[in-house]
Structure formats: structure tokens, C-alpha cells
Protein backbone atom coordinates (compact mmCIF):
# COMPACT_ATOMS: atom_id res chain seq x y z
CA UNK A 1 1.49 9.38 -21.41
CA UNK A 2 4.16 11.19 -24.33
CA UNK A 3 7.20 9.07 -23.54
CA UNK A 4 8.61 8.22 -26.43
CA UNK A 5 11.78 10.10 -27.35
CA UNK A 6 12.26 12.81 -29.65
CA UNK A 7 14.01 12.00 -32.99
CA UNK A 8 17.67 11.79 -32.09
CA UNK A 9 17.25 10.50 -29.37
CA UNK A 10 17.53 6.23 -28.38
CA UNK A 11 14.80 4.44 -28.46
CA UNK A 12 12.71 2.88 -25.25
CA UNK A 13 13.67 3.60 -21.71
CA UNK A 14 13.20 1.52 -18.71
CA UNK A 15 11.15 3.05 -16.10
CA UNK A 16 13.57 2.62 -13.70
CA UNK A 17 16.11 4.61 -15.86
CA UNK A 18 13.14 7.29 -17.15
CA UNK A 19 12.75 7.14 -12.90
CA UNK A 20 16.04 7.78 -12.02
CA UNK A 21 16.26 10.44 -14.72
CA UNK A 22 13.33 12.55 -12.90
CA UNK A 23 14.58 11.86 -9.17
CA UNK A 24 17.90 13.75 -10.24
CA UNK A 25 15.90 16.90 -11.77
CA UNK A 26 13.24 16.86 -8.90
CA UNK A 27 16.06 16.59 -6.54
CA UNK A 28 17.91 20.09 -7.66
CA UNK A 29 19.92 19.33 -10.69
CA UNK A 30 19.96 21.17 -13.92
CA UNK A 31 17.45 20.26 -16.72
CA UNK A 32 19.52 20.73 -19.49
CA UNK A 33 22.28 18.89 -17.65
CA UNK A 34 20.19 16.03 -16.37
CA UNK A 35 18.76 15.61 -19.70
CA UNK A 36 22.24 15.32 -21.29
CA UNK A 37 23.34 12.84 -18.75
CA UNK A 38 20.37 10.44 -20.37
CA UNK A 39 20.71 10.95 -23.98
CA UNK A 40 17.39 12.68 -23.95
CA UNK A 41 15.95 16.11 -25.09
CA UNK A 42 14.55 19.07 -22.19
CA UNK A 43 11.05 18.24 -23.45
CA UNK A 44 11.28 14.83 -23.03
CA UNK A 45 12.57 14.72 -19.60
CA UNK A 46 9.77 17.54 -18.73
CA UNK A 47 7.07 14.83 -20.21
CA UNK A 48 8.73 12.25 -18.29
CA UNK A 49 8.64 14.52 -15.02
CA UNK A 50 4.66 15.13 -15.71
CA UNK A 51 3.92 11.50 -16.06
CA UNK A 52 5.97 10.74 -12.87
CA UNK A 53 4.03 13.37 -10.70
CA UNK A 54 0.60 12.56 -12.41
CA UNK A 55 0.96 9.09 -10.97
CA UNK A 56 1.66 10.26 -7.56
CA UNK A 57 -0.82 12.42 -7.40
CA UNK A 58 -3.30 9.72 -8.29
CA UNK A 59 -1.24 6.68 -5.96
CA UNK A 60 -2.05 9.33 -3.52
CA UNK A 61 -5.93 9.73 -4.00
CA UNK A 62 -8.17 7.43 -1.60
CA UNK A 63 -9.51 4.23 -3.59
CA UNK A 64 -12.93 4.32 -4.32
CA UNK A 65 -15.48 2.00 -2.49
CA UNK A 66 -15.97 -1.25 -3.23
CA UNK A 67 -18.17 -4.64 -1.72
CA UNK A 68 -15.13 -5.43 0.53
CA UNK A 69 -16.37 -2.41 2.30
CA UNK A 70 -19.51 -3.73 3.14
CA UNK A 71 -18.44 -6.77 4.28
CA UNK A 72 -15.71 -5.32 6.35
CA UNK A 73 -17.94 -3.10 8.11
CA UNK A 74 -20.36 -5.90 9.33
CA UNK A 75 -17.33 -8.02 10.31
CA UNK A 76 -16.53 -4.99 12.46
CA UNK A 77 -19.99 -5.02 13.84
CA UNK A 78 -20.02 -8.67 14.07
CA UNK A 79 -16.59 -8.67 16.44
CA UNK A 80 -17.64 -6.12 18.64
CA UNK A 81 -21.24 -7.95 19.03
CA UNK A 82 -18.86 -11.05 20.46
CA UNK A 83 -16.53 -8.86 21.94
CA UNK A 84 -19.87 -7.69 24.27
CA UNK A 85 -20.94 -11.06 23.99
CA UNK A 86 -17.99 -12.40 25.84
CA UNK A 87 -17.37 -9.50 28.52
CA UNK A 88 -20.89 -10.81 29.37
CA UNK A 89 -19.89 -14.24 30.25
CA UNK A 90 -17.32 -12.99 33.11
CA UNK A 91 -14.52 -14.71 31.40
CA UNK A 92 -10.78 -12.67 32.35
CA UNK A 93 -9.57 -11.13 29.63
CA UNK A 94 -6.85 -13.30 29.01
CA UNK A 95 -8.88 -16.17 28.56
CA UNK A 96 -11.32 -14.31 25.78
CA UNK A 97 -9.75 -15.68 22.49
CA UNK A 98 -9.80 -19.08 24.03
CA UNK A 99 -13.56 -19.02 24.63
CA UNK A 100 -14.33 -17.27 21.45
CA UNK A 101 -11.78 -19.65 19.33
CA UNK A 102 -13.41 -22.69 21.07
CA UNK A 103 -16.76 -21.05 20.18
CA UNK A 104 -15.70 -21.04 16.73
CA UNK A 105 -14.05 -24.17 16.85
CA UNK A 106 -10.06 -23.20 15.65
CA UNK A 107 -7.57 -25.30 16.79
CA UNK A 108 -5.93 -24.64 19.75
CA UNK A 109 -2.36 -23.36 17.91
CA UNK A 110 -4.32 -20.90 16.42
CA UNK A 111 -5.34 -18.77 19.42
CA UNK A 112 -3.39 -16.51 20.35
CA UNK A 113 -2.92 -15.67 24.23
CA UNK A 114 -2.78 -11.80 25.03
CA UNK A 115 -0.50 -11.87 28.03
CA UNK A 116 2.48 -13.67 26.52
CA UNK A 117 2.26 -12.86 22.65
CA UNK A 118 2.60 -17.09 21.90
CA UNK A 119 0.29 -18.78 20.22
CA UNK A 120 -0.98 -21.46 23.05
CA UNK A 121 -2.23 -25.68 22.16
């Protein structure tokens, strides 16, 4: 990443102002004029321009995977094993986190009843 100025131009920008600086070209306005407006040269605000949409492009890209994955997956697996588990039992639907929170032993505040959205004791 090329950001530092060219000579002549002051020294370190924030990248909230080298930000705002790219926003206003992307958004239509002149390059020449735009890079007047900051106190910087064309080139610089055209390096400033390729860093910005360099790091979109890779905010943008899917993460690689990691061991969360895993683990996430057979927690998946795990919930809809109980989920079975408990449509077995013949338990209403509305009383299904209280069976499986008693199961798991949570405290009653911390189940949360479908059918009115509070969290029941």
C-alpha cells in the first residue's frame, strides 16, 4: 500500500480523511479537483482509490475455514438430534425449551418461551 504523499505534498493522512477523499472521486467528482480539495497530487489520490477498492474486494471474499467450523457443524447435528429427541417425547411445542433447558439444567430465567417472546422463571 503507496500512501505516502508525493513531495509537496503534507505529510500523513488519516484514513478517514484519505476515505473521504476517495468517496468524493468514486462518487462523480473531478480528479484533479478532488485532489486539489486535499492538498494531494492525481497519483496519489489514484493510489489511495486502489488501496480503498483492494480492501473491498478482499472484505468481500468468504473467510477461509477454520476449527470453529467443525465444531459448529456438530453443534448443528447435536441440536437437531435433541430437537428429534424431544418431538419424540410428545411434549407441545411450547413446552420444548423447558424440557430441554431442564434437561440441561439452565435456570429457569434463561429459557425462553416461544409463544410469548419472555423469558419465563
Amino acid at each position: 500500500m503507496s500512501s505516502t504523499p508525493n513531495p509537496g505534498e503534507e505529510g500523513h493522512f488519516s484514513s478517514e480523511r484519505k476515505t473521504a477523499a476517495v468517496l468524493r472521486f468514486l462518487r462523480g467528482k473531478n480528479l484533479e479537483l478532488v485532489s486539489r480539495e486535499f492538498g494531494v497530487s492525481a497519483s496519489t489520490l489514484s493510489v489511495w482509490r486502489e488501496d480503498f477498492l483492494a480492501g473491498g474486494q478482499a472484505a468481500l471474499k468468504s473467510r477461509p475455514p477454520d476449527a470453529r467450523d467443525d465444531k459448529i457443524a456438530r453443534l448443528r447435528a447435536r441440536v437437531g438430534e435433541l430437537t428429534l429427541e424431544l418431538k419424540g417425547t410428545g411434549a407441545p411445542p411450547e413446552k420444548i425449551p423447558r424440557v430441554c433447558g431442564q434437561r440441561f439444567g439452565l435456570p429457569g430465567y434463561l429459557i425462553r418461551e416461544p409463544n410469548n417472546g419472555r423469558f419465563g422463571g
